[in-house]
N, C-alpha and C. Protein backbone atom coordinates (compact mmCIF):
# COMPACT_ATOMS: atom_id res chain seq x y z
N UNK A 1 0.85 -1.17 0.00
CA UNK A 1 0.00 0.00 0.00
C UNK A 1 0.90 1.24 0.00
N UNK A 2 0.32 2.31 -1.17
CA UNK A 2 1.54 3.68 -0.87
C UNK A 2 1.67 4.21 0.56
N UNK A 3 2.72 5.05 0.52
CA UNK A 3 2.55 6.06 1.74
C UNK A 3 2.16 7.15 1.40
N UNK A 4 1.21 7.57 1.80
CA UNK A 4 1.33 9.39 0.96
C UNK A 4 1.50 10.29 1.96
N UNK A 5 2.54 11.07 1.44
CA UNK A 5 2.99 12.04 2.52
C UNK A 5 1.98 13.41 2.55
N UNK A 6 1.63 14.32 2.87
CA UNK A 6 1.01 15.27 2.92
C UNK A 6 1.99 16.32 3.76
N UNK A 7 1.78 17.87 2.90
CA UNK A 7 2.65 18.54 3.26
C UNK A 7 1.80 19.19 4.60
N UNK A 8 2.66 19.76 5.94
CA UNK A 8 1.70 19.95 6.72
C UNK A 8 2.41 21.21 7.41
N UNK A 9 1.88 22.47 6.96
CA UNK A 9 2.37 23.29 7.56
C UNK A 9 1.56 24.12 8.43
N UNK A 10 2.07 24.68 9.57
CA UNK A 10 0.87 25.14 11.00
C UNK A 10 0.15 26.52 9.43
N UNK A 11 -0.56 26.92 9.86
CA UNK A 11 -1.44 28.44 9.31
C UNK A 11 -0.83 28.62 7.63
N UNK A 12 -0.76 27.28 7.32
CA UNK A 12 -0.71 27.23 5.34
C UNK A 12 -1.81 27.81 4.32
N UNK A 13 -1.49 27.99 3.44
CA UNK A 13 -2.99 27.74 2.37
C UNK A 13 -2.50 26.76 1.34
N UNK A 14 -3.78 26.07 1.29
CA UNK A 14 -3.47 24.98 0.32
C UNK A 14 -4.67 25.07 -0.22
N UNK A 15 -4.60 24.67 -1.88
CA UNK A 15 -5.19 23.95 -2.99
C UNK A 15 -5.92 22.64 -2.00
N UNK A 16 -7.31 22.15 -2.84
CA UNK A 16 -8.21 20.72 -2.43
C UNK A 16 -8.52 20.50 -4.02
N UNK A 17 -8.50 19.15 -4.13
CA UNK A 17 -9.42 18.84 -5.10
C UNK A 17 -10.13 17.45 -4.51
N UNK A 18 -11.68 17.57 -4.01
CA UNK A 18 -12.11 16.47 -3.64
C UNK A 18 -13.30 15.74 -4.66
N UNK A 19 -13.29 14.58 -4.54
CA UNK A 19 -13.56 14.11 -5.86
C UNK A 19 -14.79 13.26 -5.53
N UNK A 20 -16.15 13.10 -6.35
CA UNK A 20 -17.29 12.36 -6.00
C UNK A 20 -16.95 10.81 -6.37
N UNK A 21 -17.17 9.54 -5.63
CA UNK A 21 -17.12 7.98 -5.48
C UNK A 21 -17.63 7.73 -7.47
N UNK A 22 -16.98 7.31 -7.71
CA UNK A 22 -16.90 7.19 -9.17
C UNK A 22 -17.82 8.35 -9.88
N UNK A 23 -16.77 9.33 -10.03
CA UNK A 23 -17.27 10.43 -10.55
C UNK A 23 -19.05 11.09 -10.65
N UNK A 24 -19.40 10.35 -9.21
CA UNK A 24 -21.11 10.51 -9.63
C UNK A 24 -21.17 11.65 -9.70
N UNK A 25 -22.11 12.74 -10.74
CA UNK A 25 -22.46 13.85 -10.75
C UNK A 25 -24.11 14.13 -10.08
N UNK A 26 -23.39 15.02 -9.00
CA UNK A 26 -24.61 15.19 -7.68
C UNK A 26 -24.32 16.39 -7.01
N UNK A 27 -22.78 16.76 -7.03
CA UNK A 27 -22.73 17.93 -6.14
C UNK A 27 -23.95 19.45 -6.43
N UNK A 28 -23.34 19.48 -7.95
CA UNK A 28 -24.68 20.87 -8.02
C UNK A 28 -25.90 20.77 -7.83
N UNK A 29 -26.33 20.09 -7.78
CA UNK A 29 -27.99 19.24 -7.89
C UNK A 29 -28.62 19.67 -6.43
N UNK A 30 -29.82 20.10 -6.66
CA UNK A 30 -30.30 21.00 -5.16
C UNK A 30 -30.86 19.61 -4.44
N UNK A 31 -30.72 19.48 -3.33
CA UNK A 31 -30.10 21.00 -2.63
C UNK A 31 -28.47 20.31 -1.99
N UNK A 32 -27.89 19.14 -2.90
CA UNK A 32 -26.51 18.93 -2.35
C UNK A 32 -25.44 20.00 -1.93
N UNK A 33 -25.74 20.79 -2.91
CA UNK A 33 -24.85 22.14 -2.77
C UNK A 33 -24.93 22.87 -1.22
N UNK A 34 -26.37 23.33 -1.12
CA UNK A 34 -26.60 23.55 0.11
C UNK A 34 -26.12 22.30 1.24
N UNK A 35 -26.21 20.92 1.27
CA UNK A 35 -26.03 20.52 1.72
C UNK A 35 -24.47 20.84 2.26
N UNK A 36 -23.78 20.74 1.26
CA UNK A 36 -22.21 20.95 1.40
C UNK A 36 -22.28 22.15 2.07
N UNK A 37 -22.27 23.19 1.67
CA UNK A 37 -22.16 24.69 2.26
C UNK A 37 -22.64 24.23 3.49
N UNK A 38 -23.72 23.88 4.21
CA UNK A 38 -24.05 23.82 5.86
C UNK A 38 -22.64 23.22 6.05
N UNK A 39 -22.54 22.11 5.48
CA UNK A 39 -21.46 21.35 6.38
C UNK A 39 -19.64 21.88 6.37
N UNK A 40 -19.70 22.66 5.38
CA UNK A 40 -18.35 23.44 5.22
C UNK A 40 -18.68 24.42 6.31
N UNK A 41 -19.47 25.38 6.40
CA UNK A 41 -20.18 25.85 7.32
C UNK A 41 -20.03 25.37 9.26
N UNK A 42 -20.71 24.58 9.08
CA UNK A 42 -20.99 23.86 10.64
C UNK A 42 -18.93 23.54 11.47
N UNK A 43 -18.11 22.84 9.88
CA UNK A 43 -16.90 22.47 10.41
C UNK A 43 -15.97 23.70 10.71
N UNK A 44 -16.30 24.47 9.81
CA UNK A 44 -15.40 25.91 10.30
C UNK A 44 -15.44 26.63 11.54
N UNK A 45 -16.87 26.76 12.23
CA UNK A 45 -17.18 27.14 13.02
C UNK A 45 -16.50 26.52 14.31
N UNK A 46 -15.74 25.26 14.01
CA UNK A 46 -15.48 24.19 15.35
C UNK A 46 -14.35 24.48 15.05
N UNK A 47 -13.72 23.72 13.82
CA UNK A 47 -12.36 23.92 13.32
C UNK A 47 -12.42 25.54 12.01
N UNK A 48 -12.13 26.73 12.99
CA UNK A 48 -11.57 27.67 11.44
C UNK A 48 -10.81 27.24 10.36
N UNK A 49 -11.43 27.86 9.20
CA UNK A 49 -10.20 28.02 8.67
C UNK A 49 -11.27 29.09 7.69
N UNK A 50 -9.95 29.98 6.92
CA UNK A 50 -10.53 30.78 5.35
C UNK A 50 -10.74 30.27 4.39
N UNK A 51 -12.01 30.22 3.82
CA UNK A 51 -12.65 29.99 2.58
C UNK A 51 -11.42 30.58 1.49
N UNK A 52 -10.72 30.96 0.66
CA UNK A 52 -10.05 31.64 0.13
C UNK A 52 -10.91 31.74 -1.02
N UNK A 53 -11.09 31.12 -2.04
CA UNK A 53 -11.51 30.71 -2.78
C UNK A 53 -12.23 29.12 -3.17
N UNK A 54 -13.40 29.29 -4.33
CA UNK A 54 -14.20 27.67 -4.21
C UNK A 54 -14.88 27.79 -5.44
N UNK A 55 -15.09 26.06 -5.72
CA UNK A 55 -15.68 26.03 -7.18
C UNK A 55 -16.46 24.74 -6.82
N UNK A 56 -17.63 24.53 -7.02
CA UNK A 56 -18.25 22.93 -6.83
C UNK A 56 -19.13 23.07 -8.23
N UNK A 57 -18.38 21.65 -8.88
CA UNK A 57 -18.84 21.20 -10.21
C UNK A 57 -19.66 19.61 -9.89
N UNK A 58 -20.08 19.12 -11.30
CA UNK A 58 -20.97 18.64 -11.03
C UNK A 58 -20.16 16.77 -10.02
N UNK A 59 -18.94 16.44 -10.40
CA UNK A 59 -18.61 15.27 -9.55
C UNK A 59 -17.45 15.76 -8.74
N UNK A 60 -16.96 16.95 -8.45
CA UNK A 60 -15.47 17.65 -7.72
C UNK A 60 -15.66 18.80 -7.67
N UNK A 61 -15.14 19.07 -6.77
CA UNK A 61 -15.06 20.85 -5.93
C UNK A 61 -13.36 20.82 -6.04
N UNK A 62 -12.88 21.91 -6.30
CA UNK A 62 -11.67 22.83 -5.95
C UNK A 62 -11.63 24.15 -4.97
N UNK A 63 -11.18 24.00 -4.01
CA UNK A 63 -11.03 24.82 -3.05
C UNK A 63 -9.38 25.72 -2.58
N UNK A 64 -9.75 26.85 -2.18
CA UNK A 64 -8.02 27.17 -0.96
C UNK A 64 -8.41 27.39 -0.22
N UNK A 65 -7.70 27.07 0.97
CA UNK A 65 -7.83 26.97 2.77
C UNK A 65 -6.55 27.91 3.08
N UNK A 66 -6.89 28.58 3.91
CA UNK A 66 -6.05 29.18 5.01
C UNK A 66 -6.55 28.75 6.00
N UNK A 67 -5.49 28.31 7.30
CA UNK A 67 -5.22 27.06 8.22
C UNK A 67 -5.25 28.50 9.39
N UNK A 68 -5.75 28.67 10.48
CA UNK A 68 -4.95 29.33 11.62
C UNK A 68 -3.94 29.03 11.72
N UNK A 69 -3.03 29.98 12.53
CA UNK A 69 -1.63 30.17 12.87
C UNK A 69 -1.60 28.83 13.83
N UNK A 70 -0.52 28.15 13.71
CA UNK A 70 0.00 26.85 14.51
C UNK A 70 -0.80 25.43 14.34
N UNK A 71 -1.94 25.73 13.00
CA UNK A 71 -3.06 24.60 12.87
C UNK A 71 -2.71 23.98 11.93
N UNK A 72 -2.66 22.76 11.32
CA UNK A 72 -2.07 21.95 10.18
C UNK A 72 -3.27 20.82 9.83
N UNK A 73 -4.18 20.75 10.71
CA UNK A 73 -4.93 19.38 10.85
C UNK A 73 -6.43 19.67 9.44
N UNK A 74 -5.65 20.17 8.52
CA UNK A 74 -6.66 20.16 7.09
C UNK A 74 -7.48 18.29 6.78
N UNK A 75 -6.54 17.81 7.25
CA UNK A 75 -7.54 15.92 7.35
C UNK A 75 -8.36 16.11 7.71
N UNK A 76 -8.60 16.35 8.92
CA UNK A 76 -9.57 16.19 10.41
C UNK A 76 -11.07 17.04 9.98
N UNK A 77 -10.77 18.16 9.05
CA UNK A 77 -11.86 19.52 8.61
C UNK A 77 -12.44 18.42 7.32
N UNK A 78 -11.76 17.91 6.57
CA UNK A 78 -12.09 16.83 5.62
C UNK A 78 -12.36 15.86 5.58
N UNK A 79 -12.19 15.06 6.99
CA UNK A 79 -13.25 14.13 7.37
C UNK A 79 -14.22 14.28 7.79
N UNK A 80 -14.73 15.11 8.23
CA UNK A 80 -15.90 16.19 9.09
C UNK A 80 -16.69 16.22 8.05
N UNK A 81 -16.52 17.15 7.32
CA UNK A 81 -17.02 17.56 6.24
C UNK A 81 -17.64 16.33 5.44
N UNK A 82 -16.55 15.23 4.90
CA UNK A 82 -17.50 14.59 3.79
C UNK A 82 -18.14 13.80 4.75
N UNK A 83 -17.90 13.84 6.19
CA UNK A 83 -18.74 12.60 6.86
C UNK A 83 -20.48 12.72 6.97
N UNK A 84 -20.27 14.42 7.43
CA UNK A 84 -21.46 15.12 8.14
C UNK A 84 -22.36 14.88 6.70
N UNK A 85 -21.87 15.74 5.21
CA UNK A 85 -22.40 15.31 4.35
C UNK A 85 -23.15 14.16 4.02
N UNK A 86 -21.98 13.22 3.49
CA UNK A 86 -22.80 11.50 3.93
C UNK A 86 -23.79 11.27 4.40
N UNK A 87 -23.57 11.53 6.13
CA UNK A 87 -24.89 11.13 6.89
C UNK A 87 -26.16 12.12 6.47
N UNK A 88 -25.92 13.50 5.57
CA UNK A 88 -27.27 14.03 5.44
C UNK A 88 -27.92 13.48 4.36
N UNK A 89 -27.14 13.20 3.21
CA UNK A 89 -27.18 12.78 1.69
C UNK A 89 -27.69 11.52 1.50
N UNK A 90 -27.37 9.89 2.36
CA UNK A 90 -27.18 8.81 2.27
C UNK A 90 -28.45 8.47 1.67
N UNK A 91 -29.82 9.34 2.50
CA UNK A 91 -30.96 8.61 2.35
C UNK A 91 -31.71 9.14 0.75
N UNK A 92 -31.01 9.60 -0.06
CA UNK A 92 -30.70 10.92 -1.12
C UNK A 92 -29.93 9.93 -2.30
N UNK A 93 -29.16 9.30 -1.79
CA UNK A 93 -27.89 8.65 -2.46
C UNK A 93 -27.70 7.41 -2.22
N UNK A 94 -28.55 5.92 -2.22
CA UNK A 94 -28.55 5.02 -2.00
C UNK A 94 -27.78 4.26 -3.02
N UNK A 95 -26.49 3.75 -2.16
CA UNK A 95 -25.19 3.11 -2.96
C UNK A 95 -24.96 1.53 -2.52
N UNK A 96 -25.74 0.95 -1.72
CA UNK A 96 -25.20 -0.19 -0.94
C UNK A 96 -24.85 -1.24 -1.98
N UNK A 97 -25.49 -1.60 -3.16
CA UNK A 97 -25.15 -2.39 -3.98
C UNK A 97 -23.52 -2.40 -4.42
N UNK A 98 -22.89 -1.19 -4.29
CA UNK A 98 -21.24 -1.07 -5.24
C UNK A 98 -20.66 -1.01 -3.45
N UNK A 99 -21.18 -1.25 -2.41
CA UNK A 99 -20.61 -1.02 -1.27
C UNK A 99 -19.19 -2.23 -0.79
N UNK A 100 -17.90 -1.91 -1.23
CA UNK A 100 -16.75 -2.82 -1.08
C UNK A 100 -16.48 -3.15 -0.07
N UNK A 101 -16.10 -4.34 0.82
CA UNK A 101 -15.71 -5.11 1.40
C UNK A 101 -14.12 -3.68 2.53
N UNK A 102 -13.68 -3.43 1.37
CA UNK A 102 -12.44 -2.36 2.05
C UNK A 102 -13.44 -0.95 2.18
N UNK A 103 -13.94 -0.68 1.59
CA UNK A 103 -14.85 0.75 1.93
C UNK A 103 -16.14 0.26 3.35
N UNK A 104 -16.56 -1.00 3.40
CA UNK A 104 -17.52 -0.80 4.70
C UNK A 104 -16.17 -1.02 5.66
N UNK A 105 -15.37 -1.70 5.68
CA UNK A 105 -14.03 -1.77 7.13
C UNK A 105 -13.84 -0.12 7.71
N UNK A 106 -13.18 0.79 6.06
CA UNK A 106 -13.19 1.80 6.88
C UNK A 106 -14.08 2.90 6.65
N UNK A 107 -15.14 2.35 6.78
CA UNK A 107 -16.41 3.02 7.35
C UNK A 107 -17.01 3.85 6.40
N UNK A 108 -16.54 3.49 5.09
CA UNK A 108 -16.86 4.49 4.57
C UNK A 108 -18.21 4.52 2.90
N UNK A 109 -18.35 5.70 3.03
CA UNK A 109 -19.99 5.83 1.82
C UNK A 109 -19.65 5.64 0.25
N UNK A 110 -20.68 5.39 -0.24
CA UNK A 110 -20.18 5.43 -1.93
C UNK A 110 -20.62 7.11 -2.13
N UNK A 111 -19.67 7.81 -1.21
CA UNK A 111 -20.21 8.89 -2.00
C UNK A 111 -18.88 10.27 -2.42
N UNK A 112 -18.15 9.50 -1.44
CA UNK A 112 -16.66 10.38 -2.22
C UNK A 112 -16.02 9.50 -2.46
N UNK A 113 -14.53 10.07 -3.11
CA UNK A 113 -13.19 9.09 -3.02
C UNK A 113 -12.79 9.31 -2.08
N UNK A 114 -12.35 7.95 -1.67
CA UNK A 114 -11.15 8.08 -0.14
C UNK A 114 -10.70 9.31 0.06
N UNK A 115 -9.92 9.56 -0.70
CA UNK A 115 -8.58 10.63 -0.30
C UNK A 115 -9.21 12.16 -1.32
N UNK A 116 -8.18 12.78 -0.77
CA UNK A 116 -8.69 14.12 -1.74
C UNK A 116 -7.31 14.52 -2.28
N UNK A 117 -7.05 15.86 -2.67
CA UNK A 117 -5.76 16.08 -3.50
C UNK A 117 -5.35 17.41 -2.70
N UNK A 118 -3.41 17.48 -2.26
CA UNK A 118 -3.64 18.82 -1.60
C UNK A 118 -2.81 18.89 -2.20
N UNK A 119 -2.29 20.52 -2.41
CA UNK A 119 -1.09 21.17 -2.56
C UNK A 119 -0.86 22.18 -1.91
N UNK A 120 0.21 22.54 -1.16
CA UNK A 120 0.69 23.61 -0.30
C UNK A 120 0.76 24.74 -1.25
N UNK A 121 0.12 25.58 -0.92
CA UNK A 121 0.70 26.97 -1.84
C UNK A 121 1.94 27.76 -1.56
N UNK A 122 2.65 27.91 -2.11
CA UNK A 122 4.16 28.28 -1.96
C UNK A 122 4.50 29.67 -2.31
N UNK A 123 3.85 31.01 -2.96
CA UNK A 123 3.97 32.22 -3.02
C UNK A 123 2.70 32.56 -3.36
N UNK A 124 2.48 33.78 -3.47
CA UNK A 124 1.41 34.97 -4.51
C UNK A 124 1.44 34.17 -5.45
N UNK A 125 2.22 34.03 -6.28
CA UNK A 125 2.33 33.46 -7.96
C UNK A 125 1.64 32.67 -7.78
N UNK A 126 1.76 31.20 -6.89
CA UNK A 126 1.14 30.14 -6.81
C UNK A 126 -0.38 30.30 -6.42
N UNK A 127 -0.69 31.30 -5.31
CA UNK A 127 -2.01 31.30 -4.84
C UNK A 127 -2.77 31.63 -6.33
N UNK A 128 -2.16 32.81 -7.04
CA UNK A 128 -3.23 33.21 -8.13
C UNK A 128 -3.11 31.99 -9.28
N UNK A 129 -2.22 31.36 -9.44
CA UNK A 129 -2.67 29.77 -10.27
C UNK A 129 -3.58 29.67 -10.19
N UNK A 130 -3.73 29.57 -8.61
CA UNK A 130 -4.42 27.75 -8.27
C UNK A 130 -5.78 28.70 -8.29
N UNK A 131 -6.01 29.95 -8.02
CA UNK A 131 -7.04 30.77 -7.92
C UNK A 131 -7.73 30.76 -9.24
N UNK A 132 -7.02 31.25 -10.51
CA UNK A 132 -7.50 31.15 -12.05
C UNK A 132 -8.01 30.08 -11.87
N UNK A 133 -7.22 28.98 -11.52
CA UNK A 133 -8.08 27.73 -12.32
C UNK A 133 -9.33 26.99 -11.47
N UNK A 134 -9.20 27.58 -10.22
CA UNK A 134 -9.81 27.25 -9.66
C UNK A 134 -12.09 27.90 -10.41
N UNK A 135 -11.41 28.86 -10.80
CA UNK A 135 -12.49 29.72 -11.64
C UNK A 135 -12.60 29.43 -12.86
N UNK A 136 -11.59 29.15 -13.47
CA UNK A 136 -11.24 28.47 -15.15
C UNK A 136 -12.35 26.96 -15.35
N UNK A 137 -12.16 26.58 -14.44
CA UNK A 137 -12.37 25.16 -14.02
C UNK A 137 -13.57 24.34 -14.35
N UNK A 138 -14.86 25.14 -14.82
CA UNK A 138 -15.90 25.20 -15.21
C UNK A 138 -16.23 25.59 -16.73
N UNK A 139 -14.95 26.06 -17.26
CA UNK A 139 -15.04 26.49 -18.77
C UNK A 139 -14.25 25.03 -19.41
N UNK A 140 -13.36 24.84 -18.10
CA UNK A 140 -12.39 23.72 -18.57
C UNK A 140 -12.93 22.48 -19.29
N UNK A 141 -14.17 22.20 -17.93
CA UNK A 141 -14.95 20.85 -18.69
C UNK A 141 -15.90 20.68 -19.49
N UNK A 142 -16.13 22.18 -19.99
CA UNK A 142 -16.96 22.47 -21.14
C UNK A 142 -18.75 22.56 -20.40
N UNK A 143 -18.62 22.93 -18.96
CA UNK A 143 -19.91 23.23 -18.66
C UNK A 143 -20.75 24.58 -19.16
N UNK A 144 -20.24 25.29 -19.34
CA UNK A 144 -20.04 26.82 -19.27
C UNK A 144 -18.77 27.69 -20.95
N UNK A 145 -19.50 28.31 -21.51
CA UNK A 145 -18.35 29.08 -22.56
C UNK A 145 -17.57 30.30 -21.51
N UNK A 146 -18.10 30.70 -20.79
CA UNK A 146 -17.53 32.21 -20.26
C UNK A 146 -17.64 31.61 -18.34
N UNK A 147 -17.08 32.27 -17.63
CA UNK A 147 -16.71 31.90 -16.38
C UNK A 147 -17.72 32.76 -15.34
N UNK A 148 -18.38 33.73 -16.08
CA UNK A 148 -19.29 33.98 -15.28
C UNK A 148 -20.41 33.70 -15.37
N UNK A 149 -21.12 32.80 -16.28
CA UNK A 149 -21.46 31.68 -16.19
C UNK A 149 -21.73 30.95 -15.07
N UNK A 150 -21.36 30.60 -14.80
CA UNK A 150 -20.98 29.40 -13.40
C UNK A 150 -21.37 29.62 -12.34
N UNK A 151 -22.55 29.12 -12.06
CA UNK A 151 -23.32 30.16 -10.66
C UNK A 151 -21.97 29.51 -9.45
N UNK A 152 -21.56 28.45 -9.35
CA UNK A 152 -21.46 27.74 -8.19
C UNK A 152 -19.87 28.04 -7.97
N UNK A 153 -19.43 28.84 -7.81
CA UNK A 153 -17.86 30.01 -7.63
C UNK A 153 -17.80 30.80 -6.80
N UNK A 154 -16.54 31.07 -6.43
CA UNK A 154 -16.34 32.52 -5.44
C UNK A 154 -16.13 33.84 -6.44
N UNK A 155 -15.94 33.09 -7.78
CA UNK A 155 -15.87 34.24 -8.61
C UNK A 155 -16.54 35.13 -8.73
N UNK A 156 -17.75 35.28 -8.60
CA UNK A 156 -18.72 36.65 -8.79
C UNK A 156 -18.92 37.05 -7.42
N UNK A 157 -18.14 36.88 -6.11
CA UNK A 157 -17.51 37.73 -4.75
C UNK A 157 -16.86 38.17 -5.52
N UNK A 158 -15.62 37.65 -6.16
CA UNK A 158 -14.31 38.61 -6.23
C UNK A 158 -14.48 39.63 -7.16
N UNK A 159 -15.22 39.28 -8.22
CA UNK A 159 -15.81 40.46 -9.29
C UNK A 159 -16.13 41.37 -8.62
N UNK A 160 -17.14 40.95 -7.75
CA UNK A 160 -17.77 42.21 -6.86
C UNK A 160 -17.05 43.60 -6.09
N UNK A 161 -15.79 42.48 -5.54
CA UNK A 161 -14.80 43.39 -4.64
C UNK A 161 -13.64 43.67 -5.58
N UNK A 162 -14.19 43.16 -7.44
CA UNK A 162 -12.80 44.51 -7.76
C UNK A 162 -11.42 43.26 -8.54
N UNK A 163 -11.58 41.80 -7.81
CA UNK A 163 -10.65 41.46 -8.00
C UNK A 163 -9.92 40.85 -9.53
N UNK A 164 -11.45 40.34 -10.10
CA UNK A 164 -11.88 39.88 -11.45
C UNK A 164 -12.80 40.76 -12.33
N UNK A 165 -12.30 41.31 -13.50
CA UNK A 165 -13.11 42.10 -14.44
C UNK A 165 -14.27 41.13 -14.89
N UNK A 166 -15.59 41.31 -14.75
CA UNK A 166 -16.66 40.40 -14.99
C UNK A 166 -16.12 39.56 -16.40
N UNK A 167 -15.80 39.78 -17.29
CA UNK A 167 -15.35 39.43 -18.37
C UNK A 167 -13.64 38.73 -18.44
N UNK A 168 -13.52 38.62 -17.17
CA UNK A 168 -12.42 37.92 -17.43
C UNK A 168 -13.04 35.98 -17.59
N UNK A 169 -11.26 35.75 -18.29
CA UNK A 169 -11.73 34.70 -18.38
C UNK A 169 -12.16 34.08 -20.17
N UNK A 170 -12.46 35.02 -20.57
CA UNK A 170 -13.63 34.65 -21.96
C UNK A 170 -11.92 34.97 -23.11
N UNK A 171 -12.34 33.65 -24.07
CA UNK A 171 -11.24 33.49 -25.31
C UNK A 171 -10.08 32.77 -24.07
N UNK A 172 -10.09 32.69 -22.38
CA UNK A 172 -8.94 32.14 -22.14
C UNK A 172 -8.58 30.55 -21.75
N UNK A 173 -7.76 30.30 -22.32
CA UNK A 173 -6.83 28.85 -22.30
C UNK A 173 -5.59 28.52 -21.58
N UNK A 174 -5.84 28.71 -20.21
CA UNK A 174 -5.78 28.38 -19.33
C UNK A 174 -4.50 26.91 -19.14
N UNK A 175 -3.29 27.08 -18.86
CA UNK A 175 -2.44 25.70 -19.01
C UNK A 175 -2.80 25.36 -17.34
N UNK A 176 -3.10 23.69 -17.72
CA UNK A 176 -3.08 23.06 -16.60
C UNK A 176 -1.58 22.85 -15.27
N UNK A 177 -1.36 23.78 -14.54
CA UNK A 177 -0.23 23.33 -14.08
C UNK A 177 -0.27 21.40 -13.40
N UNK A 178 0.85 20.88 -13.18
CA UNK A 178 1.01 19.57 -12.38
C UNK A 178 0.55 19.72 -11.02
N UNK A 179 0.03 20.57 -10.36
CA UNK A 179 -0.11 20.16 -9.10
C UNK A 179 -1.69 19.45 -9.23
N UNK A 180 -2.46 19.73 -10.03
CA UNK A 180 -3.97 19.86 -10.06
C UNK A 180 -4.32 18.53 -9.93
N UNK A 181 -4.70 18.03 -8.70
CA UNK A 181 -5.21 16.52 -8.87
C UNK A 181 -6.30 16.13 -8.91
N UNK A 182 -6.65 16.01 -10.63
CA UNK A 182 -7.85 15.65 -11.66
C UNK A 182 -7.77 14.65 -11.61
């Protein structure tokens, strides 16, 4: 079995890419969305952290986290999260038939993948990457021609406050950097 290391730094921001149990497409679908938001919601409130930016498509969300100062435990907010989900969704999302032998041991739903995808953000340069694409991300899979478009973004906050010209985005092609775990 691999080891996977995870980078873990106290009050980081990091990149998420968490991914739906064989790509089921459900997240946008009402009221999952809401569902998620309570529960991103409910875990922050126990465990902080900053929303930085967010995108929920129809089988994966892309997110950035800012961690409090001396806090590293981004797992613990991500087990919370897809658990609380789960238990609201299950009766919503009846999976027991594809239910594996290694997924009931560790306890777990047909409704995410195990693991999720992190990357430590390492400067400005890097935050606004992972930020574009995090907004790109919806033109990427051909849901959407233009990015404002996309009800389900932090992008039309940041438009609001100045940060994104409503029109950004449109004619752009966007290179996938390697950290992005699609």
């Amino acid at each position: 079995m691999p080891q996977y290391r995870r980078s873990r730094i106290p009050g980081g921001t990091y990149f998420f890419t968490v991914v739906t149990y064989r790509r089921q497409r459900f997240l946008t679908d009402h009221p999952m969305g809401e569902i998620l938001w309570t529960m991103i919601n409910e875990v922050s409130q126990v465990h902080p952290f900053t929303l930085d930016g967010w995108v929920f498509l129809p089988d994966h969300l892309h997110c950035l986290w800012t961690l409090p100062e001396g806090d590293q435990d981004f797992s613990k907010r991500w087990g919370l999260i897809k658990a609380g989900f789960s238990r609201k969704v299950k009766s919503c999302l009846p999976r027991k038939a594809s239910l594996t032998t290694s997924r009931h041991r560790h306890r777990e739903t047909t409704i995410w993948q195990r693991r999720f995808w992190e990357h430590l953000i390492r400067d400005d340069d890097d935050f606004r990457v992972h930020m574009d694409y995090i907004h790109y991300n919806p033109v990427k899979h051909g849901l959407v021609q233009r990015v404002r478009d996309w009800p389900n973004s932090s992008f039309h906050q940041f438009v609001q406050e100045g940060v994104y010209p409503p029109d950004w985005g449109d004619g752009l092609d966007l290179p996938k950097p390697e950290t992005f775990g699609e």
